[in-house]
N, C-alpha and C. Protein backbone atom coordinates (compact mmCIF):
# COMPACT_ATOMS: atom_id res chain seq x y z
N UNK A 1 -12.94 17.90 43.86
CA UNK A 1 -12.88 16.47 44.07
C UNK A 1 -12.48 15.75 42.79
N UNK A 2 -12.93 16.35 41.60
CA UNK A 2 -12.74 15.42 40.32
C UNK A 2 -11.06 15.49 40.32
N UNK A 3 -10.28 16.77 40.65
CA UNK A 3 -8.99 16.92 40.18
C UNK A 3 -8.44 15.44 40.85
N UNK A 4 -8.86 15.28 42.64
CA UNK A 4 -8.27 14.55 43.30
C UNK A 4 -8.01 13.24 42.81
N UNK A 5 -9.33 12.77 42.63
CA UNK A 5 -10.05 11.55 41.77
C UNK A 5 -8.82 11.41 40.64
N UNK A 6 -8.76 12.27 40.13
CA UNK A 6 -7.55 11.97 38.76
C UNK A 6 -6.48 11.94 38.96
N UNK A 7 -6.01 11.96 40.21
CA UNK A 7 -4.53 11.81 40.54
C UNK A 7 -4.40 10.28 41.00
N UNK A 8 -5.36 9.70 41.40
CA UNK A 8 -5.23 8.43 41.81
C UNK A 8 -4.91 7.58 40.70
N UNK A 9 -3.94 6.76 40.48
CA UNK A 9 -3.90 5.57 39.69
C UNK A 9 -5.24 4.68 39.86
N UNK A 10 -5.41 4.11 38.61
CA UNK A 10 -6.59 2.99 38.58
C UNK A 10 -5.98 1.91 39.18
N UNK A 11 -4.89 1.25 39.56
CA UNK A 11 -4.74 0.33 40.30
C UNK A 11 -5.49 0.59 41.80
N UNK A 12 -4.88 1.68 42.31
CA UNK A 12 -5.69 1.74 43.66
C UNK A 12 -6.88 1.92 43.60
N UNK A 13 -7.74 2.86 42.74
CA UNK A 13 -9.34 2.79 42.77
C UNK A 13 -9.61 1.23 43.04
N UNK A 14 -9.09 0.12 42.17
CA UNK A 14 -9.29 -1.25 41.89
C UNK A 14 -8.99 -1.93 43.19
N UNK A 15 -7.92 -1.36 43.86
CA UNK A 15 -7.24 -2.33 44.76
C UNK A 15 -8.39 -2.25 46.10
N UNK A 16 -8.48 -0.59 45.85
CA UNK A 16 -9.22 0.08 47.72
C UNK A 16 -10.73 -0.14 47.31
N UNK A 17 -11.38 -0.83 46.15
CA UNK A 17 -12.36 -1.78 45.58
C UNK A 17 -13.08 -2.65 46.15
N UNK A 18 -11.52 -3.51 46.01
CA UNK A 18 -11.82 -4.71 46.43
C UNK A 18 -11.54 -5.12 47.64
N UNK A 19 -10.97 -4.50 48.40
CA UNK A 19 -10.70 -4.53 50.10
C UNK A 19 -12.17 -3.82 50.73
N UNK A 20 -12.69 -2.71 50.03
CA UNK A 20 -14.02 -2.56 50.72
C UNK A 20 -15.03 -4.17 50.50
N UNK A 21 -15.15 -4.90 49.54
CA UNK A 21 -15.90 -5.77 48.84
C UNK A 21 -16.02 -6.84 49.60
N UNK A 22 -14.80 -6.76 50.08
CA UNK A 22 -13.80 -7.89 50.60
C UNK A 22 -14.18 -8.17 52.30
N UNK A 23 -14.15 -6.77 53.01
CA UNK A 23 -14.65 -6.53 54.20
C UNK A 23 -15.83 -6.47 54.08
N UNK A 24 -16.67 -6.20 53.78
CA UNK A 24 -18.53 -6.38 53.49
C UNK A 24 -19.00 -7.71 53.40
N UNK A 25 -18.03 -8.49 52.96
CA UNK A 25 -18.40 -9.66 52.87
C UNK A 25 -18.35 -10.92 53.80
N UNK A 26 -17.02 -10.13 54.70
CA UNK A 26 -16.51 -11.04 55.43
C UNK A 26 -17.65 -10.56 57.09
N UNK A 27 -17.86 -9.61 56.73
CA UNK A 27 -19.05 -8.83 57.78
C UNK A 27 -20.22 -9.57 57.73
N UNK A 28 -21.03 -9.67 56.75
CA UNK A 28 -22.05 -10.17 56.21
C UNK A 28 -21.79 -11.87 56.30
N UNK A 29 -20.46 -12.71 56.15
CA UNK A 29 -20.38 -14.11 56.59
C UNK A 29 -20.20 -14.33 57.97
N UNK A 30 -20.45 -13.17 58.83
CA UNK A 30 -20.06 -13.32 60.20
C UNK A 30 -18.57 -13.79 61.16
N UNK A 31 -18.01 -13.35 59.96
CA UNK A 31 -16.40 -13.31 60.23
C UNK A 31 -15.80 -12.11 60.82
N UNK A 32 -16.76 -10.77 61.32
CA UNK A 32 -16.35 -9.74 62.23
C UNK A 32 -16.09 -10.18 63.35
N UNK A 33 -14.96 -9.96 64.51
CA UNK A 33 -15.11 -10.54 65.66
C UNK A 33 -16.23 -9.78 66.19
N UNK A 34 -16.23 -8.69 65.93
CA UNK A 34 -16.98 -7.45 66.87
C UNK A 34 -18.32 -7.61 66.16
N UNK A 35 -18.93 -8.37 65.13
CA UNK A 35 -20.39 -8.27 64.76
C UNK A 35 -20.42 -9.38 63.84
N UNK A 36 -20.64 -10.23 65.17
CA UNK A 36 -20.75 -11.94 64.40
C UNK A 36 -22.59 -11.80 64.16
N UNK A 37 -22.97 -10.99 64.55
CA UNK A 37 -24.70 -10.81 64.72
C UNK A 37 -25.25 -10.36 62.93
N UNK A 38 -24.10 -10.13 62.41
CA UNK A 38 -24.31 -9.45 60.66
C UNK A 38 -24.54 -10.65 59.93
N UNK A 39 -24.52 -11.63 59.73
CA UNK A 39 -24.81 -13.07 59.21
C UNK A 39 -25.55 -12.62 58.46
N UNK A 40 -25.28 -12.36 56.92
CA UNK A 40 -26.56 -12.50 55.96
C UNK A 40 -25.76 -12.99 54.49
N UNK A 41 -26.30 -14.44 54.31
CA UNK A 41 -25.20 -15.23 53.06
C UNK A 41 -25.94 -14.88 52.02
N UNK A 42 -27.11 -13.69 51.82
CA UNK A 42 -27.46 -13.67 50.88
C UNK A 42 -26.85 -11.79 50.44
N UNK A 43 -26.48 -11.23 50.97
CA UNK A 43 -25.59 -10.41 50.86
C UNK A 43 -24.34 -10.35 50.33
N UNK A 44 -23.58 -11.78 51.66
CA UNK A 44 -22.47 -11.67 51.34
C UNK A 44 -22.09 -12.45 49.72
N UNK A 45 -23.31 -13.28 49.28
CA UNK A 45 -22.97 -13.76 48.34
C UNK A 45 -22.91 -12.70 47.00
N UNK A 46 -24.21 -11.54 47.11
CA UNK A 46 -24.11 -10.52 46.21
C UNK A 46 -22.27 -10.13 46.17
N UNK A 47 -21.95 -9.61 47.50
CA UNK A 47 -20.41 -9.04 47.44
C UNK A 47 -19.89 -9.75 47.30
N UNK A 48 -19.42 -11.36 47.17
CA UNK A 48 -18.42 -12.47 46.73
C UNK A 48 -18.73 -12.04 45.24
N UNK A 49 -19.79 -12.38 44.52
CA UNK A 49 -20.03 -12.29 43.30
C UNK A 49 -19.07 -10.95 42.65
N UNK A 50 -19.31 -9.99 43.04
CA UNK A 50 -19.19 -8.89 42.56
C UNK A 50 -17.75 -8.45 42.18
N UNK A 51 -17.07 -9.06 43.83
CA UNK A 51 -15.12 -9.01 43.78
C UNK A 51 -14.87 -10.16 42.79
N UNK A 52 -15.50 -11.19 42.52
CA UNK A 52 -15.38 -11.89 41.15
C UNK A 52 -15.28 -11.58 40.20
N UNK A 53 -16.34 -10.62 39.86
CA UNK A 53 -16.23 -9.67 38.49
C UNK A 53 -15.17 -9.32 38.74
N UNK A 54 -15.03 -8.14 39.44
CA UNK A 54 -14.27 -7.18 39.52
C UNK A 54 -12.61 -7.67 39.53
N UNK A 55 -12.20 -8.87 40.36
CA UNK A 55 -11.14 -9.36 40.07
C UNK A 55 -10.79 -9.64 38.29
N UNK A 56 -11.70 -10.48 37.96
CA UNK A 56 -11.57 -10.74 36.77
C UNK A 56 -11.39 -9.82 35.74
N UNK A 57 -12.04 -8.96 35.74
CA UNK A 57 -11.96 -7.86 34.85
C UNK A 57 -11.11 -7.23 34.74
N UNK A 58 -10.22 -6.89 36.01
CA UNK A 58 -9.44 -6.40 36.31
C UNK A 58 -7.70 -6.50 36.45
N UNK A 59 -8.13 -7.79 36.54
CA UNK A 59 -6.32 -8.45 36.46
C UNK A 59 -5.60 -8.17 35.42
N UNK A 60 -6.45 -8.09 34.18
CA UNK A 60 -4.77 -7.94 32.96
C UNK A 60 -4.60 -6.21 33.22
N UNK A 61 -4.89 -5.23 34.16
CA UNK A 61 -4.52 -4.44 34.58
C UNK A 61 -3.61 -4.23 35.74
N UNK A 62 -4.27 -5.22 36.72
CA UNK A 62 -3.06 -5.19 37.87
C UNK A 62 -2.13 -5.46 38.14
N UNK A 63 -1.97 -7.16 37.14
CA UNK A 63 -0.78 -7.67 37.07
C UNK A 63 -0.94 -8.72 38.06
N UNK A 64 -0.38 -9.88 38.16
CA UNK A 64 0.30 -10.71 39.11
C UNK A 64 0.55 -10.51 40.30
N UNK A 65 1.59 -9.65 40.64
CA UNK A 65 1.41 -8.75 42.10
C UNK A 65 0.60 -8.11 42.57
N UNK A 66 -0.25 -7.42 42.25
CA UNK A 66 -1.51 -7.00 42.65
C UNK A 66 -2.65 -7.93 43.11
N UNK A 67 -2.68 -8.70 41.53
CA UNK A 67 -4.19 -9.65 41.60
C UNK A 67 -4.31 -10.82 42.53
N UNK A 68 -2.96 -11.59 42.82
CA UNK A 68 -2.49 -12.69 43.29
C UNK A 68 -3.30 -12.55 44.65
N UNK A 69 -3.07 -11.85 45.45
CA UNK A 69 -3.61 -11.69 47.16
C UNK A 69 -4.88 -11.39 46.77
N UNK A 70 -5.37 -10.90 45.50
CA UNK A 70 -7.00 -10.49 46.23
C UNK A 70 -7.84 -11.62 45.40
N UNK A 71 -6.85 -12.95 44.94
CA UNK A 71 -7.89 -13.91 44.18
C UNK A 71 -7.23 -14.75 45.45
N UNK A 72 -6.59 -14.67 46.03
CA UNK A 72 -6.48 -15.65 47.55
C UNK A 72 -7.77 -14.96 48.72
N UNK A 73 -7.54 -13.73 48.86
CA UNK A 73 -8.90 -13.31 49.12
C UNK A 73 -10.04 -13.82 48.98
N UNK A 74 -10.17 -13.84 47.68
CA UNK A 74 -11.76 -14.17 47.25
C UNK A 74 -11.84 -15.40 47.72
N UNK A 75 -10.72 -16.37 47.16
CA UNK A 75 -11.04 -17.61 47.20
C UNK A 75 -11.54 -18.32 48.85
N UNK A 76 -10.71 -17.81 50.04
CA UNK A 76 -10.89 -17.65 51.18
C UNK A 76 -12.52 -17.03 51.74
N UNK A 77 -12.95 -16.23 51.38
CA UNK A 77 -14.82 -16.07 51.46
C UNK A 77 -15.24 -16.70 50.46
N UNK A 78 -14.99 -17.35 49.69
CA UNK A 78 -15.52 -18.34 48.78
C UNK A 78 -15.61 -19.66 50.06
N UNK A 79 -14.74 -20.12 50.31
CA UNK A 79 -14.78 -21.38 51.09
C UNK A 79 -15.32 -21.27 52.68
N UNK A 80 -15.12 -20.02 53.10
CA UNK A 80 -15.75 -19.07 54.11
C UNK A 80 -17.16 -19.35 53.85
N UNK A 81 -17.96 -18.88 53.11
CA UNK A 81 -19.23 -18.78 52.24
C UNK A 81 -19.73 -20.65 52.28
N UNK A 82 -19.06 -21.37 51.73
CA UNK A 82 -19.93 -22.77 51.59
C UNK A 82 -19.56 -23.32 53.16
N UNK A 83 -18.79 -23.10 53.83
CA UNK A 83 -18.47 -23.67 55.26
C UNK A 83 -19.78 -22.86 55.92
N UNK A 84 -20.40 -21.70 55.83
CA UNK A 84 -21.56 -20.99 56.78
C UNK A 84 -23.13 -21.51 55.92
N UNK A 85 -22.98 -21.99 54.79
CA UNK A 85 -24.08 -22.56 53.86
C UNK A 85 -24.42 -23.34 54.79
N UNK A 86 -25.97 -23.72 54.80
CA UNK A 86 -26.50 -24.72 55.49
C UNK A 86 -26.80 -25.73 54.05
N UNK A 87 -26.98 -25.21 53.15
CA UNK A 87 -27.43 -25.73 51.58
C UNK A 87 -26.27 -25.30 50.59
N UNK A 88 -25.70 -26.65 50.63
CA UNK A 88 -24.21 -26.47 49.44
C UNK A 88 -25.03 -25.98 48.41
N UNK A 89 -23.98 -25.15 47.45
CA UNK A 89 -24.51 -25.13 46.30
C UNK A 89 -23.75 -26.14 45.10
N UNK A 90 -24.66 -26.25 43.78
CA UNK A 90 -23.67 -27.17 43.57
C UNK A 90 -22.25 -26.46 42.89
N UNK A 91 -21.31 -27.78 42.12
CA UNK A 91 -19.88 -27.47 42.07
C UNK A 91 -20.28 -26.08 41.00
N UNK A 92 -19.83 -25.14 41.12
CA UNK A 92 -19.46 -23.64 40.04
C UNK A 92 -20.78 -23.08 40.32
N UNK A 93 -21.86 -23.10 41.36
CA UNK A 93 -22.90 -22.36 41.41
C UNK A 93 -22.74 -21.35 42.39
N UNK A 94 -21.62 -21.73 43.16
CA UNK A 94 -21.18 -20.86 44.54
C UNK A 94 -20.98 -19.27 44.16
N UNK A 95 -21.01 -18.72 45.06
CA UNK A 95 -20.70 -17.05 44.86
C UNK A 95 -18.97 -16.95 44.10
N UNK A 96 -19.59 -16.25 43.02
CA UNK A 96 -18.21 -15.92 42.11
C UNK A 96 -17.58 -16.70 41.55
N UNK A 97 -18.11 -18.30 41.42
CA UNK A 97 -17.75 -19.62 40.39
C UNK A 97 -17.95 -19.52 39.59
N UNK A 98 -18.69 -18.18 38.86
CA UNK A 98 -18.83 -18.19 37.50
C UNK A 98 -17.57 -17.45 36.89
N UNK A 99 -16.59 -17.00 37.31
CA UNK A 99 -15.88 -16.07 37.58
C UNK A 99 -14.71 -17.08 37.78
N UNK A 100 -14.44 -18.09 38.60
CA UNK A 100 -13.08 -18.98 39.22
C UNK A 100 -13.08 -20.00 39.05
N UNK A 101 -14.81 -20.94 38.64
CA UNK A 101 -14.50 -22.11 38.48
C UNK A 101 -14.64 -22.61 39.87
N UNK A 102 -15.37 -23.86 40.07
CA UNK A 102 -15.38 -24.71 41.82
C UNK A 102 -14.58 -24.13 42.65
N UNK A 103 -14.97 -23.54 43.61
CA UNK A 103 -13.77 -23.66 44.97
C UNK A 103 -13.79 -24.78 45.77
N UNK A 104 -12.58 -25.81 45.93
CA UNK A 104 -12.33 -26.96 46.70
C UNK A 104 -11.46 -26.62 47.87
N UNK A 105 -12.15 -27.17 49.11
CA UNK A 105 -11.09 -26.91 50.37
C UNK A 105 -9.62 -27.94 50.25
């Protein structure tokens, strides 16, 4: 397994990352069609947070083409995330604003 592991570029470890992060989250905001019953914003906020890091950290590796769709991503369960809030948070306290700065619809 390790050989396999080393054949992969770190872009894709990064990319197939943040598409798991990405779907967990959108599961957990009740954006599955098939399991709107998963609703937990205190989850999905752990996994918003996390593709925050992980975007961030990550971009002066991916580049522009890479990073571009998965900080439209984020930003999209970011606004996903305060639209299912019953309790805004305030401006840069939201999942992964420490990371992007306010998300505004």
């Amino acid at each position: 397994m390790t050989r396999d592991v080393a054949d992969v570029p770190a872009i894709e470890v990064l990319g197939t990352t943040a598409v798991h992060l990405m779907s967990a989250a959108a599961v957990h905001l009740g954006l599955a069609e098939d399991m709107p019953e998963h609703r937990d914003l205190g989850e999905a906020r752990a996994l918003i947070d996390s593709l925050a890091g992980l975007i961030d950290g990550a971009a002066p590796h991916l580049g522009h083409h890479h990073a571009a769709p998965l900080r439209d991503g984020l930003r999209s369960l970011q606004l996903a995330f305060k639209e299912a809030s019953a309790v805004p948070d305030a401006p840069g306290d939201g999942p992964g604003e420490k990371y992007t700065g306010a998300v505004h619809a």
